[in-house]
N, C-alpha and C. Protein backbone atom coordinates (compact mmCIF):
# COMPACT_ATOMS: atom_id res chain seq x y z
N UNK A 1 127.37 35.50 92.56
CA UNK A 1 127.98 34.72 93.63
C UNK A 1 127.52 33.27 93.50
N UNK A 2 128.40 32.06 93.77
CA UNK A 2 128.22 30.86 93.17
C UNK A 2 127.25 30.50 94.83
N UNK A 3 126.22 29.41 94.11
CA UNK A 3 125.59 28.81 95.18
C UNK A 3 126.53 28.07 96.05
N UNK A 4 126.59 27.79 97.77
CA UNK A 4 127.35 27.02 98.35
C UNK A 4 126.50 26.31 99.35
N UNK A 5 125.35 26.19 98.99
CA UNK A 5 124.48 25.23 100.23
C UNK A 5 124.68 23.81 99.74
N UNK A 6 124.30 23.26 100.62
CA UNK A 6 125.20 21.93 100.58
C UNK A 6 124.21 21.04 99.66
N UNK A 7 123.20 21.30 99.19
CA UNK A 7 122.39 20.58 98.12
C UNK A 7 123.06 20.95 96.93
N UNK A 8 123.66 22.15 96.12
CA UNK A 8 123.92 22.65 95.08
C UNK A 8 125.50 21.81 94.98
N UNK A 9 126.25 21.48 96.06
CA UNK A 9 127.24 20.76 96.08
C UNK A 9 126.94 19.75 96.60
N UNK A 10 126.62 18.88 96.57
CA UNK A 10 126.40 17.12 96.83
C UNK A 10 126.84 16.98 95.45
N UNK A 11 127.45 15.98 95.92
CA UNK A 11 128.14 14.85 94.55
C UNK A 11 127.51 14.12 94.18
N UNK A 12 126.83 14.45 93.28
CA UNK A 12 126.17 13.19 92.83
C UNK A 12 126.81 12.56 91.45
N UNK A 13 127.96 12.74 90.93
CA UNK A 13 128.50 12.60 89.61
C UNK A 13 129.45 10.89 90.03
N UNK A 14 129.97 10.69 91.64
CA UNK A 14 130.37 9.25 91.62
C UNK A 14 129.22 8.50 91.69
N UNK A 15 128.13 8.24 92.08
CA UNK A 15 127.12 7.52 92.51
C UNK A 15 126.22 6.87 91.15
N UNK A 16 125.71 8.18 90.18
CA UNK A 16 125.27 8.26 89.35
C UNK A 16 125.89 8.61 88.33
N UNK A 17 125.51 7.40 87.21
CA UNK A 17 126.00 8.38 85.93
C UNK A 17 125.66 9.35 85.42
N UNK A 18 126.65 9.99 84.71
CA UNK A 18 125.95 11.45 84.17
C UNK A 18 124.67 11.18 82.92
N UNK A 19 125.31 9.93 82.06
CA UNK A 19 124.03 9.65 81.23
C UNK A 19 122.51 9.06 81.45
N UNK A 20 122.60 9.08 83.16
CA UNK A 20 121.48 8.86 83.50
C UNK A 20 121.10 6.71 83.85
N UNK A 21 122.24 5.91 83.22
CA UNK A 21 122.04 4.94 82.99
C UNK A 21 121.87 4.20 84.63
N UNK A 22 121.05 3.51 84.65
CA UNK A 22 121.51 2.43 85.83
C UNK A 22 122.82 1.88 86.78
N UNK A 23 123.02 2.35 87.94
CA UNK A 23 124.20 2.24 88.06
C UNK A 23 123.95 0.52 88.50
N UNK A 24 123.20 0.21 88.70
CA UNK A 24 122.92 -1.70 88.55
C UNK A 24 121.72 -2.06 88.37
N UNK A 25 121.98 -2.74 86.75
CA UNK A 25 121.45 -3.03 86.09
C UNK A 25 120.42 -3.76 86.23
N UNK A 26 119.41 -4.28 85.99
CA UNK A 26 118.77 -5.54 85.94
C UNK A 26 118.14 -5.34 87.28
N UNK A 27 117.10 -4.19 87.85
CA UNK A 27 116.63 -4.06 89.17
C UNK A 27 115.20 -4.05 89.07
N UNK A 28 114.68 -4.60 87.98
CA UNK A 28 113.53 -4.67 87.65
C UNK A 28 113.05 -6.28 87.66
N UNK A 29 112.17 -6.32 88.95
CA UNK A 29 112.28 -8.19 89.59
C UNK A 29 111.13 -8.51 88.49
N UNK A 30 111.53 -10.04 88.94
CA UNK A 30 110.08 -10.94 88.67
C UNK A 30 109.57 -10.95 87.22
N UNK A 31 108.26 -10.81 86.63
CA UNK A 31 108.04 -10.89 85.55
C UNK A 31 107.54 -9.95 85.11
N UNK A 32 107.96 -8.67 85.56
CA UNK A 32 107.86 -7.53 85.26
C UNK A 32 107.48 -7.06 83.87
N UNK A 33 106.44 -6.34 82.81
CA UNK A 33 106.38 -6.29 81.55
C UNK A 33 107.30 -5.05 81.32
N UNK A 34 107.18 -4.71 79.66
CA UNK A 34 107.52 -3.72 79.70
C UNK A 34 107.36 -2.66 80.63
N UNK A 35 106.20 -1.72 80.67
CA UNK A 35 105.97 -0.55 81.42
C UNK A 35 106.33 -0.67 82.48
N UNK A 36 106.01 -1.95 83.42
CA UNK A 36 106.60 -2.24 84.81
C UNK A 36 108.21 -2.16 85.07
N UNK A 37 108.68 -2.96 84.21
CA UNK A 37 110.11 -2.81 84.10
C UNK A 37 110.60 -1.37 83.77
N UNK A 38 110.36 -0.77 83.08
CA UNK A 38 110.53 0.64 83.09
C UNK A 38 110.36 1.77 84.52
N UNK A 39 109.34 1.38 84.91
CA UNK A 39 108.90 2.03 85.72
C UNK A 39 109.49 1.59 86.86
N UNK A 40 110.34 0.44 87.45
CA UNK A 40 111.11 -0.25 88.59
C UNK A 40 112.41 0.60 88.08
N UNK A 41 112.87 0.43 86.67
CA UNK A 41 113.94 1.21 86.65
C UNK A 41 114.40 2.74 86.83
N UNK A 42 113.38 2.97 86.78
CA UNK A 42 113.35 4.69 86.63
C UNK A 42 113.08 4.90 88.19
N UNK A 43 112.17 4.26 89.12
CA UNK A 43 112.07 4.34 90.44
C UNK A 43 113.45 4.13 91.07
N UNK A 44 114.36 3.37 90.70
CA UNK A 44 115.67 2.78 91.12
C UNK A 44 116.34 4.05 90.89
N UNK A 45 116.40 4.53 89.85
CA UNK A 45 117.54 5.82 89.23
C UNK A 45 117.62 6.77 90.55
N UNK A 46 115.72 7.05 89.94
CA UNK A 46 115.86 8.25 91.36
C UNK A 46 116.35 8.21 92.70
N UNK A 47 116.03 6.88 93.07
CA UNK A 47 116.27 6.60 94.71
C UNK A 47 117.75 6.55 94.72
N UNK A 48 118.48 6.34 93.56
CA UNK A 48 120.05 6.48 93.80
C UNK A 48 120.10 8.21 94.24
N UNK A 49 119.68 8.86 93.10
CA UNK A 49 119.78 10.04 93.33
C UNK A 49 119.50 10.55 94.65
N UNK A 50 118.36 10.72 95.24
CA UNK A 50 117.73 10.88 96.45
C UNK A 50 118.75 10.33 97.61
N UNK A 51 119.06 9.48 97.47
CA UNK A 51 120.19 9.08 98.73
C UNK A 51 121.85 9.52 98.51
N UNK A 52 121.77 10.12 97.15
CA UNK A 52 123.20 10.79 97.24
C UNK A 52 123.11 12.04 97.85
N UNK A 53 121.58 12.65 97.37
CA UNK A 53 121.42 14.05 98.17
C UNK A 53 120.90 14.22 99.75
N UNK A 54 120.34 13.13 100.19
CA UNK A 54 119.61 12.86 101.05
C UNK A 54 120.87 13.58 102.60
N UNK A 55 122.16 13.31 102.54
CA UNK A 55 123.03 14.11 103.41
C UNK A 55 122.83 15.13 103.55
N UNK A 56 123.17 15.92 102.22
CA UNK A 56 123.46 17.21 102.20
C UNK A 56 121.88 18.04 103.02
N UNK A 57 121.05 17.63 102.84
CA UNK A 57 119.68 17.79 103.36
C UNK A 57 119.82 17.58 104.92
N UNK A 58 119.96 16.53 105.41
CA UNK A 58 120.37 16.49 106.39
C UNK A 58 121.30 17.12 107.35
N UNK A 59 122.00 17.72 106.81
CA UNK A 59 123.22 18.50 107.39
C UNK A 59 122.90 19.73 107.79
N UNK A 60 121.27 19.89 107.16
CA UNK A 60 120.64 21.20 107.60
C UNK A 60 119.55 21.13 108.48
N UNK A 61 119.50 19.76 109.11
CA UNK A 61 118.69 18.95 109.96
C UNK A 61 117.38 19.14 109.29
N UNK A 62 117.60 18.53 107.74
CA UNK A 62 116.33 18.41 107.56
C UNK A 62 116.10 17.17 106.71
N UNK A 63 115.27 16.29 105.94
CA UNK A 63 115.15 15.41 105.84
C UNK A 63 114.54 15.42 104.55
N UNK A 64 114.68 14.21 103.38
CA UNK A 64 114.27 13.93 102.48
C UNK A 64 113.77 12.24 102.00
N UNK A 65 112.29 11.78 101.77
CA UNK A 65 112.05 10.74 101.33
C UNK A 65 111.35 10.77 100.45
N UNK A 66 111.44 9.82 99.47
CA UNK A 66 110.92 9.27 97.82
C UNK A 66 109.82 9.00 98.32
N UNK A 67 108.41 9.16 97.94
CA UNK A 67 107.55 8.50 98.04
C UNK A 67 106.81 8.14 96.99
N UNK A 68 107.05 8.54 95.64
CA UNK A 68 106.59 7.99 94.31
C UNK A 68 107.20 8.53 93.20
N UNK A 69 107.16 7.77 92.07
CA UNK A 69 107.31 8.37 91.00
C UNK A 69 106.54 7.44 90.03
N UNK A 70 106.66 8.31 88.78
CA UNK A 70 105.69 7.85 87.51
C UNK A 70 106.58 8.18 86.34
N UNK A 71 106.99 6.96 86.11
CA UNK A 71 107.56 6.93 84.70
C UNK A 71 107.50 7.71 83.33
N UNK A 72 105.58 7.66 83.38
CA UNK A 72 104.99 7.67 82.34
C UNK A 72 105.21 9.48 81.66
N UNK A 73 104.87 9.74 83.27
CA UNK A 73 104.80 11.48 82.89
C UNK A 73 105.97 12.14 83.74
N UNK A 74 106.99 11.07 84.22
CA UNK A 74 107.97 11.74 84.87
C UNK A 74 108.02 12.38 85.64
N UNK A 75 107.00 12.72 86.81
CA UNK A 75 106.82 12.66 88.22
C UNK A 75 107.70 12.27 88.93
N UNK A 76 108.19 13.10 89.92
CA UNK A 76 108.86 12.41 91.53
C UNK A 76 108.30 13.21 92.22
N UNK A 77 107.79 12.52 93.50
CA UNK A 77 107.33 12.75 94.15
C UNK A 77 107.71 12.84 95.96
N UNK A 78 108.70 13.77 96.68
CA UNK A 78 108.81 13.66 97.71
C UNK A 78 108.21 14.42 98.64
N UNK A 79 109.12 13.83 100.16
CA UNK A 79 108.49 14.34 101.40
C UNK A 79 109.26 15.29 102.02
N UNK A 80 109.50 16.46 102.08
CA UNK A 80 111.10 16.91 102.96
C UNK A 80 109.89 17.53 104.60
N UNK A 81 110.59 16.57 105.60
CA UNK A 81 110.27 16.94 106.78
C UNK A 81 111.77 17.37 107.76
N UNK A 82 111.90 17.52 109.03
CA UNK A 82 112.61 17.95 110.23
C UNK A 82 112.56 19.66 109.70
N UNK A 83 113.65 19.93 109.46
CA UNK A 83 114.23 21.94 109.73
C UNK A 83 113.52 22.02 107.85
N UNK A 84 113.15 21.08 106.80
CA UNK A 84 112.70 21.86 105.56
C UNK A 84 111.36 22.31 106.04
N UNK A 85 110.33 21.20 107.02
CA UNK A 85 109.20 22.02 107.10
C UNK A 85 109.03 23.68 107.35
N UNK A 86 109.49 24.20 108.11
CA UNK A 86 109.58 25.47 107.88
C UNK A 86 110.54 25.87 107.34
N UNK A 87 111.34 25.89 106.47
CA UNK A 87 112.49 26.47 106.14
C UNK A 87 112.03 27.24 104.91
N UNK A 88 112.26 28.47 104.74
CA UNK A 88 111.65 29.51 103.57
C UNK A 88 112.57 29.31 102.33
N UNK A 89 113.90 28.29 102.34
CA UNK A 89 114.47 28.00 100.92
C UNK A 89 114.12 26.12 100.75
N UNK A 90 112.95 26.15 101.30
CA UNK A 90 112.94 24.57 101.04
C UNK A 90 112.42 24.61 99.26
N UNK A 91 111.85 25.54 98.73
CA UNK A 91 110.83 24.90 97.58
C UNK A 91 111.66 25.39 96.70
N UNK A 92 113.06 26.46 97.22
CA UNK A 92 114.68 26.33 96.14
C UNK A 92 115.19 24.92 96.39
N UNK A 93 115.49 24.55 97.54
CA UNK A 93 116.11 23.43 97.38
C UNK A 93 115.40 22.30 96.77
N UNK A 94 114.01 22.66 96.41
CA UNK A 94 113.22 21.41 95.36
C UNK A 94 113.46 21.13 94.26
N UNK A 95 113.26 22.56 93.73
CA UNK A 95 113.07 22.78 92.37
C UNK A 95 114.48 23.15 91.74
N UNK A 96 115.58 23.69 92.39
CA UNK A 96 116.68 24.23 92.03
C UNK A 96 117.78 23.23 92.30
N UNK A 97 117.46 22.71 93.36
CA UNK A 97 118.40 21.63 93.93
C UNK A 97 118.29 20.04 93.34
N UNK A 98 116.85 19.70 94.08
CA UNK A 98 116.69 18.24 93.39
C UNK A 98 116.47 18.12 92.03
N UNK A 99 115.54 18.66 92.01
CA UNK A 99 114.83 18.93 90.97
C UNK A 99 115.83 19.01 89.45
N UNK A 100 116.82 20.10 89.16
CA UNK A 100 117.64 20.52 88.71
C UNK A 100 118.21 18.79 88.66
N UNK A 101 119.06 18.67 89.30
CA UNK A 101 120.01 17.26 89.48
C UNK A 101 119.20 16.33 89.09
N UNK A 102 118.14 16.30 89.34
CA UNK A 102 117.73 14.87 88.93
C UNK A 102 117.46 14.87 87.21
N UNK A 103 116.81 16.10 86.24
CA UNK A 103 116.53 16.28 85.18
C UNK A 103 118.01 16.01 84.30
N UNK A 104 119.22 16.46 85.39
CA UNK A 104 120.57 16.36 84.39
C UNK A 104 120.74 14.86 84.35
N UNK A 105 120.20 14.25 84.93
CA UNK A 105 120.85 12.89 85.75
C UNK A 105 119.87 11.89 84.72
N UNK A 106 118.67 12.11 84.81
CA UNK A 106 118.06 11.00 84.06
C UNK A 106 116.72 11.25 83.65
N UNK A 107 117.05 11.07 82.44
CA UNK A 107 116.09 11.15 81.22
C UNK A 107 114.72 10.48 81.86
N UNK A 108 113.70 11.82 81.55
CA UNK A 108 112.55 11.55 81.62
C UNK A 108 111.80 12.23 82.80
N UNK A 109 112.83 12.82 83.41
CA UNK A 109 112.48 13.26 84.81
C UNK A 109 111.65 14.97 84.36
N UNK A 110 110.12 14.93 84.82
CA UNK A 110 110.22 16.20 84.25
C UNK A 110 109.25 17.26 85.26
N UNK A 111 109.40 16.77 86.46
CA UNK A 111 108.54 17.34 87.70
C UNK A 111 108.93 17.42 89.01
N UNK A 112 109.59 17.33 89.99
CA UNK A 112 109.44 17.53 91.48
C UNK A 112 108.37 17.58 92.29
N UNK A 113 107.39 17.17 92.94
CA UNK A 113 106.52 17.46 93.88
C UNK A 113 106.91 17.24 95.14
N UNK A 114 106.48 18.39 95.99
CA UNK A 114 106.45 17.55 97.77
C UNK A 114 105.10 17.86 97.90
N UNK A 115 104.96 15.97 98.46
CA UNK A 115 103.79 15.79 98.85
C UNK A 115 102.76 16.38 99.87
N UNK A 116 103.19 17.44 100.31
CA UNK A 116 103.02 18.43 101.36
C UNK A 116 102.17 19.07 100.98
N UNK A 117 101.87 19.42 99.88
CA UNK A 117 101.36 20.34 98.58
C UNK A 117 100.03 19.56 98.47
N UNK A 118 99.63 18.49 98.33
CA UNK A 118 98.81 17.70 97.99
C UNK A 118 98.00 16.98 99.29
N UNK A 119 98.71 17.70 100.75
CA UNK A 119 97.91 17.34 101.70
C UNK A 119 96.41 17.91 102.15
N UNK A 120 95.55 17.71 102.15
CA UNK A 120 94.50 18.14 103.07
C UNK A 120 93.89 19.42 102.17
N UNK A 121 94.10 19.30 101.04
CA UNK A 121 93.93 20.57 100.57
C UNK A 121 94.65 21.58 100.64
N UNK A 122 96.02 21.61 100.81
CA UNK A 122 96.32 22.97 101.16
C UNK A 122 96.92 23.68 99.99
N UNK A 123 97.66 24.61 99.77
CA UNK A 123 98.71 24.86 99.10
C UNK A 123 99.66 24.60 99.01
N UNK A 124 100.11 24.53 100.69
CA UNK A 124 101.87 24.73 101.13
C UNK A 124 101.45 24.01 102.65
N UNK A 125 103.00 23.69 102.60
CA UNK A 125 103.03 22.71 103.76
C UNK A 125 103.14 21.45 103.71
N UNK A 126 103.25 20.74 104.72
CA UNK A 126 103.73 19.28 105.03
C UNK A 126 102.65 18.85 106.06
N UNK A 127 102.64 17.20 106.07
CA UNK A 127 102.61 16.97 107.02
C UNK A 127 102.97 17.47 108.57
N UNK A 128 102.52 17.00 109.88
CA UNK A 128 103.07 17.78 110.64
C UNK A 128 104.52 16.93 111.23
N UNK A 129 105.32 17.35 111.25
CA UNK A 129 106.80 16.54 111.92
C UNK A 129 107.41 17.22 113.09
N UNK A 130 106.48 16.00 113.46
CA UNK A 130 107.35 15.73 115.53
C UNK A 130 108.62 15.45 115.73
């Protein structure tokens, strides 16, 4: 049976190219060096991505924000708070959903984290969201 939650269908194919390229160019300010410039661009990619999916997330009253990524080792790093904090298909919709989309989308991408994971010691979980 084909997936129909609204992360597995978000469009992300007008927003983003499929080859992963910049959909505007030249977003890497100032005197940025190599690695920096790389690393502004690849931060840019994702955040396109992230706000094409960022609805479909929402529509399940739950919420998604970028809070880092790393070029180097291809890290992204988000937050999913409102209805993902408890939601028992949030760490499908990470890894299967974003996760998935973002690796087709652009080169280099080779991790998902929610920062939830990395709080306070825990395993699992988020922040708390009021």
């Amino acid at each position: 049976m084909p997936d129909t939650s609204p992360i597995a269908s978000a469009e992300v194919t007008d927003d983003i190219p499929a080859d992963g390229s910049s959909a505007s160019p030249g977003t890497a300010k100032g005197d940025a060096t190599g690695d920096e410039a790389a690393q502004a661009v690849f931060h840019e990619k994702v955040a396109q991505v992230v706000k094409v999916i960022r609805p479909a997330i929402q529509a399940d009253q739950g919420d998604i924000f970028l809070r880092d990524t790393d070029a180097s080792s291809g890290l992204v790093t988000v937050e999913l708070t409102g209805a993902c904090v408890d939601c028992p298909a949030s760490t499908q919709t990470l890894k299967q959903g974003l996760e998935r989309i973002l690796k087709q989308r652009i080169d280099g991408v080779t991790e998902v984290r929610h920062v939830g994971k990395a709080l306070a010691g825990f395993d699992e979980g988020t922040a708390v969201s009021l």
